[in-house]
C-alpha atoms as a PDB file:
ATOM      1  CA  UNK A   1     -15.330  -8.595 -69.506  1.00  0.00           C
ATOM      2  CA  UNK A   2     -12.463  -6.713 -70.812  1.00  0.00           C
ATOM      3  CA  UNK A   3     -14.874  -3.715 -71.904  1.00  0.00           C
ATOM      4  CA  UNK A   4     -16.001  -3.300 -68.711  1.00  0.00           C
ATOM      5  CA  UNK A   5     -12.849  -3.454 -67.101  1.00  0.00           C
ATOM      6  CA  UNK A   6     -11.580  -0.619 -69.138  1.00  0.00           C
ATOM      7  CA  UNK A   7     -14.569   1.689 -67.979  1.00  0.00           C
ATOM      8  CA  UNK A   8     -14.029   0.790 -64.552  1.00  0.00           C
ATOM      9  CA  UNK A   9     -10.313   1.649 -64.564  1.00  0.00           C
ATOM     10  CA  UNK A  10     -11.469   5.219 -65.475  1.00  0.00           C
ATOM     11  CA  UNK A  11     -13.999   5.185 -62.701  1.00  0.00           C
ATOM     12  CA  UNK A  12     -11.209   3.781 -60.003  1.00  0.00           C
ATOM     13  CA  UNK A  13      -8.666   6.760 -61.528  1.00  0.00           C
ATOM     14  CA  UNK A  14     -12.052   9.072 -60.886  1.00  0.00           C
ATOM     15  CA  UNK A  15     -12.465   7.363 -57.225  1.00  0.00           C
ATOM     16  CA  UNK A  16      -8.388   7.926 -56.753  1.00  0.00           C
ATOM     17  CA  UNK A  17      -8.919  11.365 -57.453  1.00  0.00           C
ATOM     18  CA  UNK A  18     -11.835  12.260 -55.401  1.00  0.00           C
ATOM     19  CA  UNK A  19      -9.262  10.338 -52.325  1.00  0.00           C
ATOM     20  CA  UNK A  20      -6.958  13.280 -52.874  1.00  0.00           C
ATOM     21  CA  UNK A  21      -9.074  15.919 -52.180  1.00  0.00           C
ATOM     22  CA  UNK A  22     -10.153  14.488 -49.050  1.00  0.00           C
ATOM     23  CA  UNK A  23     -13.667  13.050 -50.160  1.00  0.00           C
ATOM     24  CA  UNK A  24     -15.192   9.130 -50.550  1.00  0.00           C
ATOM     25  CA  UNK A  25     -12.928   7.739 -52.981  1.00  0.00           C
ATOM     26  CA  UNK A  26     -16.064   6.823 -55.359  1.00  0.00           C
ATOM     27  CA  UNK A  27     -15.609   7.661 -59.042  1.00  0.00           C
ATOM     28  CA  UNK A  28     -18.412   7.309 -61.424  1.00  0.00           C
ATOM     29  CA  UNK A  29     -18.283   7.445 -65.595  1.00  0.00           C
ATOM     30  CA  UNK A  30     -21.167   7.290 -68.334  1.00  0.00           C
ATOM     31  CA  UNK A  31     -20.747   5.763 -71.726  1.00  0.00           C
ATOM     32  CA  UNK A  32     -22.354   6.182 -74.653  1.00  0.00           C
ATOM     33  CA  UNK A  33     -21.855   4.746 -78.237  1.00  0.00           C
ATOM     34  CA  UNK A  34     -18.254   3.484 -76.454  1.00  0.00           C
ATOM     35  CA  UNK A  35     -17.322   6.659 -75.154  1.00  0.00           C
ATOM     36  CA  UNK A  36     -17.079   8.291 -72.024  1.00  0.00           C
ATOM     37  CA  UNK A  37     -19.086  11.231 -71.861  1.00  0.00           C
ATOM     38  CA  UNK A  38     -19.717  12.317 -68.346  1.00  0.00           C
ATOM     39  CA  UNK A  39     -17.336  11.299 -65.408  1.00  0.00           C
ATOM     40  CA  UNK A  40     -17.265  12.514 -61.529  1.00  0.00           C
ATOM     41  CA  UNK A  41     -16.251  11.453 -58.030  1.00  0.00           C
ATOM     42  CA  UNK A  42     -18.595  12.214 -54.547  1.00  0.00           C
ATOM     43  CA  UNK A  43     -18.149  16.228 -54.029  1.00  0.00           C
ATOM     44  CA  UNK A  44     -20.313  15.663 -50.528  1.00  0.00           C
ATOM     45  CA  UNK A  45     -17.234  17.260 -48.696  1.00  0.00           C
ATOM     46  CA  UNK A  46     -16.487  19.786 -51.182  1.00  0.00           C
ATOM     47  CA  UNK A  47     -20.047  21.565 -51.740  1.00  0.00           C
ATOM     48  CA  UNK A  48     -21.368  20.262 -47.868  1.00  0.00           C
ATOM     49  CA  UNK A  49     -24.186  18.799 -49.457  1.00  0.00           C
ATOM     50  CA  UNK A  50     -24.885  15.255 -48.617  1.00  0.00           C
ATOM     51  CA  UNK A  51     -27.109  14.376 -52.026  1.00  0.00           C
ATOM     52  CA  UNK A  52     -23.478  15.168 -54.070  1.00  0.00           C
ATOM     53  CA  UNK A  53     -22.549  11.693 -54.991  1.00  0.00           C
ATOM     54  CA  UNK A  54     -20.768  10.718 -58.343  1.00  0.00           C
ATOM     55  CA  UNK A  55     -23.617   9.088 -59.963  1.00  0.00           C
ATOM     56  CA  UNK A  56     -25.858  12.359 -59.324  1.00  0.00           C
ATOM     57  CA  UNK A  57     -23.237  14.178 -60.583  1.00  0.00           C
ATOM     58  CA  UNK A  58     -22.297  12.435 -63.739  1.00  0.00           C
ATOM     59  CA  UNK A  59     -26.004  11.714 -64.796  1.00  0.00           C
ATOM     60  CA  UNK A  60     -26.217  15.628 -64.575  1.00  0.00           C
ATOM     61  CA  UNK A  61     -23.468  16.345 -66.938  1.00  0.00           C
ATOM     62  CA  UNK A  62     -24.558  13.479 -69.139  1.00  0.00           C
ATOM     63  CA  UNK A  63     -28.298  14.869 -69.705  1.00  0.00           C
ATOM     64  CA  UNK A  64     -26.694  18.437 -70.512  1.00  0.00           C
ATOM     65  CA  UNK A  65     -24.332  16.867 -73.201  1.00  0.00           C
ATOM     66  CA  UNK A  66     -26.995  14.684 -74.685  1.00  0.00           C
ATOM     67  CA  UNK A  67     -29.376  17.427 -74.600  1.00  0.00           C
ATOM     68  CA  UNK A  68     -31.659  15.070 -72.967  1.00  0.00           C
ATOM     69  CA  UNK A  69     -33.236  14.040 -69.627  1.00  0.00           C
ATOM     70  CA  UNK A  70     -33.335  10.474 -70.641  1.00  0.00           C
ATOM     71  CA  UNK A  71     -30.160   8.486 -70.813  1.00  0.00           C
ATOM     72  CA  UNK A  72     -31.542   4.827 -72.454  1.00  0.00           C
ATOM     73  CA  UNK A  73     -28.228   4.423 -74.397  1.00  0.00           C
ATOM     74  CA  UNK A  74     -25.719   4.831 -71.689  1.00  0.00           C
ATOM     75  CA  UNK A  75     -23.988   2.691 -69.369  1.00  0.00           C
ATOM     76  CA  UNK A  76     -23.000   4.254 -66.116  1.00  0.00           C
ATOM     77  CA  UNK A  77     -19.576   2.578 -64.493  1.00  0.00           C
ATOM     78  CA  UNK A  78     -19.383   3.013 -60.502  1.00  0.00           C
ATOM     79  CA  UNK A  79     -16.732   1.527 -58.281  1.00  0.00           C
ATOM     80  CA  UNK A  80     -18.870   1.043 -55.568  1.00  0.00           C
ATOM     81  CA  UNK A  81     -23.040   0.232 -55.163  1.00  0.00           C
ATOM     82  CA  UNK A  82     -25.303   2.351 -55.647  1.00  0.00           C
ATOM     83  CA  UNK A  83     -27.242   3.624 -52.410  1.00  0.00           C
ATOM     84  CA  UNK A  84     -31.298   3.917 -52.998  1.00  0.00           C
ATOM     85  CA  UNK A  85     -31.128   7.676 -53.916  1.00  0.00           C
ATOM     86  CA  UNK A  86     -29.122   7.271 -56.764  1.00  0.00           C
ATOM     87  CA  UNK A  87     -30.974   3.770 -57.557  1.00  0.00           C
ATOM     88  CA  UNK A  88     -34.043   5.730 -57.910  1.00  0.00           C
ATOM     89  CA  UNK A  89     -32.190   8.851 -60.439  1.00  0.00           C
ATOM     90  CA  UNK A  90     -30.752   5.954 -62.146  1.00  0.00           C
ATOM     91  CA  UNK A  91     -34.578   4.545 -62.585  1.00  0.00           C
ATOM     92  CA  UNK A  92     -35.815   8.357 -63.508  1.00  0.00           C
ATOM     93  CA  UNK A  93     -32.803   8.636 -65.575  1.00  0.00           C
ATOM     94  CA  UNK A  94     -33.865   5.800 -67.604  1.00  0.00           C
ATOM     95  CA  UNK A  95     -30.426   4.780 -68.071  1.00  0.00           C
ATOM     96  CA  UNK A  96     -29.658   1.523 -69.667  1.00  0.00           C
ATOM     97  CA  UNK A  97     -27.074  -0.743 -67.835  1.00  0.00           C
ATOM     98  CA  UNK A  98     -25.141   0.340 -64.529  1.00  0.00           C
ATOM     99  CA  UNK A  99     -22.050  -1.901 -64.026  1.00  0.00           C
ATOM    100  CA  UNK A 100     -20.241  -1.568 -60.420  1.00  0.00           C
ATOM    101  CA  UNK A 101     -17.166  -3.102 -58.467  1.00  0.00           C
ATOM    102  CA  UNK A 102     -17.607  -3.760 -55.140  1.00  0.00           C
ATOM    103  CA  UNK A 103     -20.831  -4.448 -53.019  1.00  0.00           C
ATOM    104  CA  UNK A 104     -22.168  -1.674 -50.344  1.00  0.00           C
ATOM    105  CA  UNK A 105     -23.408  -4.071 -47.921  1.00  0.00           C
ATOM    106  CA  UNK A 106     -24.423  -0.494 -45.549  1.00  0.00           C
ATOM    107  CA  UNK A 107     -26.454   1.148 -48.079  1.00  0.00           C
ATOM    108  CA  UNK A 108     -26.293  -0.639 -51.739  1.00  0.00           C
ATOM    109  CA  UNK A 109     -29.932  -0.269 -53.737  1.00  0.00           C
ATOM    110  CA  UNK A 110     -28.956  -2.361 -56.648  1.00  0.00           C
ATOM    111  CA  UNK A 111     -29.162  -5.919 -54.129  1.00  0.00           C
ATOM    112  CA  UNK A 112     -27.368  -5.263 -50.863  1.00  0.00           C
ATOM    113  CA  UNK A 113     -30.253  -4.325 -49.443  1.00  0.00           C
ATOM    114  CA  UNK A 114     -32.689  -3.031 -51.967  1.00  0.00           C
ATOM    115  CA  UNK A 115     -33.326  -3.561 -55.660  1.00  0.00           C
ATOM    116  CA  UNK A 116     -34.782  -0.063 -56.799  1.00  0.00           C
ATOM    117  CA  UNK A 117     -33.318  -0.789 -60.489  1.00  0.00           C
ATOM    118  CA  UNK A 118     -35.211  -3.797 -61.053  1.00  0.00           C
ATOM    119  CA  UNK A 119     -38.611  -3.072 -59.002  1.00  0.00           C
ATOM    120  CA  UNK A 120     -40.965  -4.165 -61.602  1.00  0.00           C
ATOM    121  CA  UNK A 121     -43.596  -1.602 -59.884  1.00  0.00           C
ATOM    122  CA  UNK A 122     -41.169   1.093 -61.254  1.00  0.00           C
ATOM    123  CA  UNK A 123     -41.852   2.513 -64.703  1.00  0.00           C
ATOM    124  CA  UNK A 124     -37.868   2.122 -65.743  1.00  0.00           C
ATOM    125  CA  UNK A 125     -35.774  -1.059 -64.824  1.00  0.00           C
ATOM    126  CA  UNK A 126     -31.861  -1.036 -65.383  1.00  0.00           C
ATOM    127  CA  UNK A 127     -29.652  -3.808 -65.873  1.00  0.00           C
ATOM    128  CA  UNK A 128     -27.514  -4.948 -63.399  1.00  0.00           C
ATOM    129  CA  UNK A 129     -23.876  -5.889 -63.188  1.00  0.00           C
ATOM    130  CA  UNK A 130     -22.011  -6.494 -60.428  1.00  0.00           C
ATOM    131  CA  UNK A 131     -18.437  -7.355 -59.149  1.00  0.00           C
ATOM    132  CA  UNK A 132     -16.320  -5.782 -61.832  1.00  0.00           C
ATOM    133  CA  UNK A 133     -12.531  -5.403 -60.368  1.00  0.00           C
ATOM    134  CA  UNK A 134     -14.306  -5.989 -57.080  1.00  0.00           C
ATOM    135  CA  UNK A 135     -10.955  -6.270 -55.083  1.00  0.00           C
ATOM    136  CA  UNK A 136     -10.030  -2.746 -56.502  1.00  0.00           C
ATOM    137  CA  UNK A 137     -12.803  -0.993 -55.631  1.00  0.00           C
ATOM    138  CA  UNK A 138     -13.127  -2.608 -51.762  1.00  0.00           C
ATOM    139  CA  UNK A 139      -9.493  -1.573 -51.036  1.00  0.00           C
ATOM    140  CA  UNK A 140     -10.106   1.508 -52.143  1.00  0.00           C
ATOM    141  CA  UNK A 141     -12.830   2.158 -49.898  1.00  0.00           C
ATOM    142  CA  UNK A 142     -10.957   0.165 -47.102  1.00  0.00           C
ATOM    143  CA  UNK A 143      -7.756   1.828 -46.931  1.00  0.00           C
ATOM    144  CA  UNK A 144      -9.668   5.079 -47.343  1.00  0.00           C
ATOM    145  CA  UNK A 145     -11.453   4.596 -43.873  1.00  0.00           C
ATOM    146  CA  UNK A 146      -8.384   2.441 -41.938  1.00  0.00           C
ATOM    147  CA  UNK A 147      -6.915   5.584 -42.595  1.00  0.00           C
ATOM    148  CA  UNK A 148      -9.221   8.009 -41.359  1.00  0.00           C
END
C-alpha cells in the first residue's frame, strides 16, 4: 500500500498544480521499473481541446520515452477515475495496472459506470485498483468546484 501511496502523492502534487493554472485539478504519473517516467495534469483549458486529459497526455510522453506504442510494463497513477476515452487509450495502450484515488461517479470507465479496462471482448485488459488516498483526491476535486 505504501508504494502506491508514494505514486499517488506525485499525481495529487501533479493535480495541485494543474489547480493553479486554473484547470481540473487531475494529475496523472506513469511508472516503469519503479520510476516515474511520464507525469501530466488535464491541459483541456490551456490548449481548448476537450480530449486533453492527464492520462492522454502522460501515455503520450511515456510511448515517446520508451520508444514504444505499447506500455505492458507501466503502471499509470491517477487521482481521479478514468472516463471511457481514456479507459479505451489505456486498453490500446496496453498498459499494465492503472491505480486511482477517488471514484468519478459522472463519468468513471474503470466501474462507475463502465468497465472498458476489463471488457473481456477487448483485445487488452488492465488491472484495476481503486481508492488509493481516496479522501485526497475527492477534496481536491470538491473544493476545486465549491470554489468555482
Amino acid at each position: 500500500m505504501n508504494y502506491y501511496k508514494k505514486y499517488m502523492q506525485e499525481a495529487i502534487k501533479i493535480a495541485e498544480k494543474a489547480k493553479s493554472l486554473g484547470e481540473v485539478p487531475i494529475g496523472a504519473v506513469i511508472v516503469h521499473n519503479d520510476k516515474i517516467i511520464a507525469s501530466a495534469h488535464n491541459k483541456v483549458e490551456l490548449l481548448k481541446d476537450a480530449t486533453a486529459h492527464c492520462e492522454l497526455l502522460a501515455i503520450n510522453y511515456a510511448t515517446k520515452i520508451l520508444g514504444d506504442k505499447y506500455l505492458n510494463d507501466c503502471e499509470l497513477y491517477v487521482t481521479i477515475e478514468p472516463c471511457a476515452m481514456c479507459s479505451g487509450a489505456l486498453v490500446l495502450s496496453k498498459i499494465k495496472k492503472v491505480i486511482f484515488g477517488a471514484w468519478n461517479n459522472k463519468s468513471g470507465a474503470c466501474g462507475s459506470l463502465y468497465m472498458i479496462p476489463s471488457d473481456r471482448r477487448l483485445n487488452h485488459r488492465v488491472e484495476i485498483i481503486s481508492g488509493i488516498m481516496e479522501k485526497e483526491c475527492s477534496d481536491l476535486m470538491k473544493n476545486y468546484f465549491e470554489n468555482l
